[in-house]
PDB file of N, CA and C in Angstrom:
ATOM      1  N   UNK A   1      -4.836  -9.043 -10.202  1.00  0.00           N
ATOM      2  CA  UNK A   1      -5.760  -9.097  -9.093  1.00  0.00           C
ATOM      3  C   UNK A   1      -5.594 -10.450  -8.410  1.00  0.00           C
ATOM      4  N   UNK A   2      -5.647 -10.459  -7.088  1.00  0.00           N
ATOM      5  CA  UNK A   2      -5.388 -11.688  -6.405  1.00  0.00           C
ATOM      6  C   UNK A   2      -6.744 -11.992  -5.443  1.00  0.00           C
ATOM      7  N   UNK A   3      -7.585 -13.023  -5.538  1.00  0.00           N
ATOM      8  CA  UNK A   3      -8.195 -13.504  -4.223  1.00  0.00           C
ATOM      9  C   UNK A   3      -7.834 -13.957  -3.123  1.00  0.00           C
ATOM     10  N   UNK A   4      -8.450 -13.516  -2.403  1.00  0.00           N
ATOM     11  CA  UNK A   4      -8.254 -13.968  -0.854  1.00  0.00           C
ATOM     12  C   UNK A   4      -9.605 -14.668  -0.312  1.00  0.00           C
ATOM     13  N   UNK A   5      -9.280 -16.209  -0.234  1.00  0.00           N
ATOM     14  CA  UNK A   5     -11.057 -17.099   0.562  1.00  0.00           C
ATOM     15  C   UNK A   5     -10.477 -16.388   2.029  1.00  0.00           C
ATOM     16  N   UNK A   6     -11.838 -16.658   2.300  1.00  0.00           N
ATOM     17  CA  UNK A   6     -12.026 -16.580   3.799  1.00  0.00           C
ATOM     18  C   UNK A   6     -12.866 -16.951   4.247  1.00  0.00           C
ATOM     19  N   UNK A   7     -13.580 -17.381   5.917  1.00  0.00           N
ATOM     20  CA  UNK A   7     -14.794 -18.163   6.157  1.00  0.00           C
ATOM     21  C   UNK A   7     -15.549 -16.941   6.600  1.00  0.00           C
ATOM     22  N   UNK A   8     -16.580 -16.689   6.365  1.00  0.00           N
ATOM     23  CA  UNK A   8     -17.767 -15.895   6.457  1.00  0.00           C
ATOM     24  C   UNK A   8     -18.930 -16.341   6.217  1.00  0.00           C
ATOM     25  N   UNK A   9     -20.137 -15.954   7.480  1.00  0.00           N
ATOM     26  CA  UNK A   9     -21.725 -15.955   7.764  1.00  0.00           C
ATOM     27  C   UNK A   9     -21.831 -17.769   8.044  1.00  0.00           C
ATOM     28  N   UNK A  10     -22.663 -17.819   8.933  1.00  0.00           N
ATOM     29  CA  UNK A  10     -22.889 -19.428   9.653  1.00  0.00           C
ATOM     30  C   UNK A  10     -23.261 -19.744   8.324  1.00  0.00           C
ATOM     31  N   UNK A  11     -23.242 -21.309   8.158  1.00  0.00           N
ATOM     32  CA  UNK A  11     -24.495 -21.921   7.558  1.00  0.00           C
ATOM     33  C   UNK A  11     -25.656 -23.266   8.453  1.00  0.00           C
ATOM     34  N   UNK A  12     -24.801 -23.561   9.599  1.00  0.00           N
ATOM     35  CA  UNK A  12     -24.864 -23.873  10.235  1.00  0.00           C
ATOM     36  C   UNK A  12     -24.362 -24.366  11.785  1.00  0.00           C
ATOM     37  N   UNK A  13     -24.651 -25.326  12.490  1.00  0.00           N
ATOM     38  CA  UNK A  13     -23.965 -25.457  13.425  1.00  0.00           C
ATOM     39  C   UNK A  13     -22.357 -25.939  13.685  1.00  0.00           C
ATOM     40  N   UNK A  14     -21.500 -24.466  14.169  1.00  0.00           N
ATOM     41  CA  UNK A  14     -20.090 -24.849  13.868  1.00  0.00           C
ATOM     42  C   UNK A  14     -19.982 -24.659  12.169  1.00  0.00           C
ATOM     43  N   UNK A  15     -20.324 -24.709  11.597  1.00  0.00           N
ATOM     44  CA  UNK A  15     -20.077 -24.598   9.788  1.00  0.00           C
ATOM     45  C   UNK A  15     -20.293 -22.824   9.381  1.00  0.00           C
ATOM     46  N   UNK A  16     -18.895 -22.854   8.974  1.00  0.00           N
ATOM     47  CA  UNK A  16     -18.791 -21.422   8.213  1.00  0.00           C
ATOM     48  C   UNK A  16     -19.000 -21.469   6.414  1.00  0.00           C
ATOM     49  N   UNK A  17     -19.652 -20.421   6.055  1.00  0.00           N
ATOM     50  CA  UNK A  17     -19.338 -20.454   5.208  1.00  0.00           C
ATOM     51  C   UNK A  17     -17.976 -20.332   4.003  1.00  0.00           C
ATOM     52  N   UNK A  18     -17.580 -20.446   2.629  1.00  0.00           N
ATOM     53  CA  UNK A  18     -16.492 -19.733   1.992  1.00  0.00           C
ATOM     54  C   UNK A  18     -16.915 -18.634   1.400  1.00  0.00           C
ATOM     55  N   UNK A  19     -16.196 -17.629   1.514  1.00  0.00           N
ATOM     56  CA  UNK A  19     -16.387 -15.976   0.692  1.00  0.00           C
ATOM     57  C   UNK A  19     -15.207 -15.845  -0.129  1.00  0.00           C
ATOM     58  N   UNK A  20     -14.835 -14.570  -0.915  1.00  0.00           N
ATOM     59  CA  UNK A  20     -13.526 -14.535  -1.691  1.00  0.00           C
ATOM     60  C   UNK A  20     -13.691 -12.889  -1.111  1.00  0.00           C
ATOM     61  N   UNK A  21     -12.660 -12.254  -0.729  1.00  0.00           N
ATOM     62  CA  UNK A  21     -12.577 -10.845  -1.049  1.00  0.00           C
ATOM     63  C   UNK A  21     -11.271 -10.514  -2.117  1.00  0.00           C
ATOM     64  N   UNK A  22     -11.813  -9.600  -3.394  1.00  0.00           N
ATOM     65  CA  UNK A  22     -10.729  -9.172  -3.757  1.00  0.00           C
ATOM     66  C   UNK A  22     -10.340  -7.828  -3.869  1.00  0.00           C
ATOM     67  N   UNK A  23      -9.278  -7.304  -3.992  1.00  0.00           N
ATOM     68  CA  UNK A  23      -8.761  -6.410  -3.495  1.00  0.00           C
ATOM     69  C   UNK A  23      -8.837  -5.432  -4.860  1.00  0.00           C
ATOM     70  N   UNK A  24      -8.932  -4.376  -4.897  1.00  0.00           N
ATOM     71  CA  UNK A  24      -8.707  -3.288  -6.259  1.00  0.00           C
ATOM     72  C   UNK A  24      -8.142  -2.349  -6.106  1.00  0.00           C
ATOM     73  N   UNK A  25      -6.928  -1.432  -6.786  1.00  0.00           N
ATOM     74  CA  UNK A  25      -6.227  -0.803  -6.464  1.00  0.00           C
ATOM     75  C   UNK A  25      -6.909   1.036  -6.999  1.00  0.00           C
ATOM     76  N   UNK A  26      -7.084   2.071  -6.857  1.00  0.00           N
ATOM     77  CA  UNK A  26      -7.764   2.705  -7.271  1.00  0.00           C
ATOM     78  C   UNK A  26      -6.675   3.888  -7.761  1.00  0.00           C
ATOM     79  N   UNK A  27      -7.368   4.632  -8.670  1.00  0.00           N
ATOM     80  CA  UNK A  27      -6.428   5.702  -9.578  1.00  0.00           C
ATOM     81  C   UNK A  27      -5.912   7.103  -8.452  1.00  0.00           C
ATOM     82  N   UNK A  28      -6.089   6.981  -7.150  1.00  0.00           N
ATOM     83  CA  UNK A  28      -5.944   7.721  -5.936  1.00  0.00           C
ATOM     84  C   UNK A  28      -5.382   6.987  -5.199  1.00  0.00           C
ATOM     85  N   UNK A  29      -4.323   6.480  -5.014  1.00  0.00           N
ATOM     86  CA  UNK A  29      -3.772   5.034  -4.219  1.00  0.00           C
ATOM     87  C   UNK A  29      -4.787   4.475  -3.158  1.00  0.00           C
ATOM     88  N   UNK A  30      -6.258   4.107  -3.112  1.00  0.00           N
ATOM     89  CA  UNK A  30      -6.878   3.925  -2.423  1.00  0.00           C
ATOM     90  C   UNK A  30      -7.014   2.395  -2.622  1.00  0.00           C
ATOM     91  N   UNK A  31      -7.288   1.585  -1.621  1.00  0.00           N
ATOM     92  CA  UNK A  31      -7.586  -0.087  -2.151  1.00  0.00           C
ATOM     93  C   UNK A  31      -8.858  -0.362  -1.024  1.00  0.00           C
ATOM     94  N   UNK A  32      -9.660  -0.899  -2.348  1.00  0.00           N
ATOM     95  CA  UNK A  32     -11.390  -1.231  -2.088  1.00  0.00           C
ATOM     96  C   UNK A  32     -11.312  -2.867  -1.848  1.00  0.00           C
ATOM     97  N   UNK A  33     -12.109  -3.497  -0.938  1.00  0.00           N
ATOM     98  CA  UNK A  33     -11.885  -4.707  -0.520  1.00  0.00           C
ATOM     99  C   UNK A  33     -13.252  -5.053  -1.395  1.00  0.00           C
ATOM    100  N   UNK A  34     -13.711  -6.111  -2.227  1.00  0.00           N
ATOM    101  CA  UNK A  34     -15.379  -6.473  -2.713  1.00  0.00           C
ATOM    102  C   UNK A  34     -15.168  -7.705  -2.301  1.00  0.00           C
ATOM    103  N   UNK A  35     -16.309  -8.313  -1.914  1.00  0.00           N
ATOM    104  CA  UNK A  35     -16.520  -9.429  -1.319  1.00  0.00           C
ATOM    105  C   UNK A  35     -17.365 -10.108  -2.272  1.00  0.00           C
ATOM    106  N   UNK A  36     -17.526 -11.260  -2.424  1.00  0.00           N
ATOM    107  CA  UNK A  36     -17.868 -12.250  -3.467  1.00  0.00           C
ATOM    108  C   UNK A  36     -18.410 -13.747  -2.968  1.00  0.00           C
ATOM    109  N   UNK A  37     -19.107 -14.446  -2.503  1.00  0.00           N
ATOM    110  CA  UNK A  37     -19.480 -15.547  -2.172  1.00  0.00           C
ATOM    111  C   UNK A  37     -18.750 -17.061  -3.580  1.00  0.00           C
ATOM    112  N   UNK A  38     -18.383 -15.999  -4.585  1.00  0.00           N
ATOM    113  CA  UNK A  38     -17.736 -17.399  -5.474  1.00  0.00           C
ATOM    114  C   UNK A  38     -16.766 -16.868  -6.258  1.00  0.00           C
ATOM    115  N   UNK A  39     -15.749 -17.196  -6.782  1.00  0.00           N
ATOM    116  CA  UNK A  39     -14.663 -16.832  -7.701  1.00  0.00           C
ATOM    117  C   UNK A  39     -15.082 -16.572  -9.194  1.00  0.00           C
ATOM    118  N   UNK A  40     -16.262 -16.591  -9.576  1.00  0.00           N
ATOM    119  CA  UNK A  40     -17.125 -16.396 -10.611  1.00  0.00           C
ATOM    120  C   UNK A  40     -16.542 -15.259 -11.167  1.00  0.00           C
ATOM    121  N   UNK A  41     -15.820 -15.313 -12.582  1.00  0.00           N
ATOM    122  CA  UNK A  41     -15.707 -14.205 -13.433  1.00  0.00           C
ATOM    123  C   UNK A  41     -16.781 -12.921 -13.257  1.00  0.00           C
ATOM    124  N   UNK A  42     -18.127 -13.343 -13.418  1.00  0.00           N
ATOM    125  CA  UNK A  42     -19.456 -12.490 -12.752  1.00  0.00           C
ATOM    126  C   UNK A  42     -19.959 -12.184 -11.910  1.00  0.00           C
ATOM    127  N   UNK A  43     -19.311 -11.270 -10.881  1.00  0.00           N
ATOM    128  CA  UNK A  43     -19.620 -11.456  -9.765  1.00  0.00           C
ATOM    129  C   UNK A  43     -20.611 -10.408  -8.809  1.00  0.00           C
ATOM    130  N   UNK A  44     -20.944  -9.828 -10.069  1.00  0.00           N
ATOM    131  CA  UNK A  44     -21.980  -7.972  -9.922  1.00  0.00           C
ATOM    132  C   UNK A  44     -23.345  -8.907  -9.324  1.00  0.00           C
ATOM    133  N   UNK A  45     -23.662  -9.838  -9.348  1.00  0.00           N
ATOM    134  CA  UNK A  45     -25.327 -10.186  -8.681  1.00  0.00           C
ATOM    135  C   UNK A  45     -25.195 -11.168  -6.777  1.00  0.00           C
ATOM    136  N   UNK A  46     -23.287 -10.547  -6.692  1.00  0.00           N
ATOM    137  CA  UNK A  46     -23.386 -11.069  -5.150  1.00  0.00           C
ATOM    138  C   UNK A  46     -24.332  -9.876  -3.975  1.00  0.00           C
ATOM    139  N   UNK A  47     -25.148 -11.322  -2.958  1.00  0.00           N
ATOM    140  CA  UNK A  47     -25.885  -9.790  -2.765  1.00  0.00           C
ATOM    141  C   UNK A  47     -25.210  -9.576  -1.186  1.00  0.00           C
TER     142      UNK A  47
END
């Protein structure tokens, strides 16, 4: 599995935030993008 940062949601003026999306490959060749606010092994309570 590989992350990808990216800047996402203001935090302020001119200031982006950092997000991670990572990518999952599915048992139907389908690929799900999840988005993550931190690289946290735990990442099921991003809301």
């Amino acid at each position: 599995m590989d992350e990808t940062p990216i800047k996402a949601g203001k935090t302020g003026k001119g200031k982006m935030s950092k997000g991670w999306f990572w990518p999952l490959y599915g048992d139907q060749d389908d690929i799900v993008f999840t988005f993550s606010k931190s690289r946290a092994a735990n990442r099921s309570k991003t809301p």
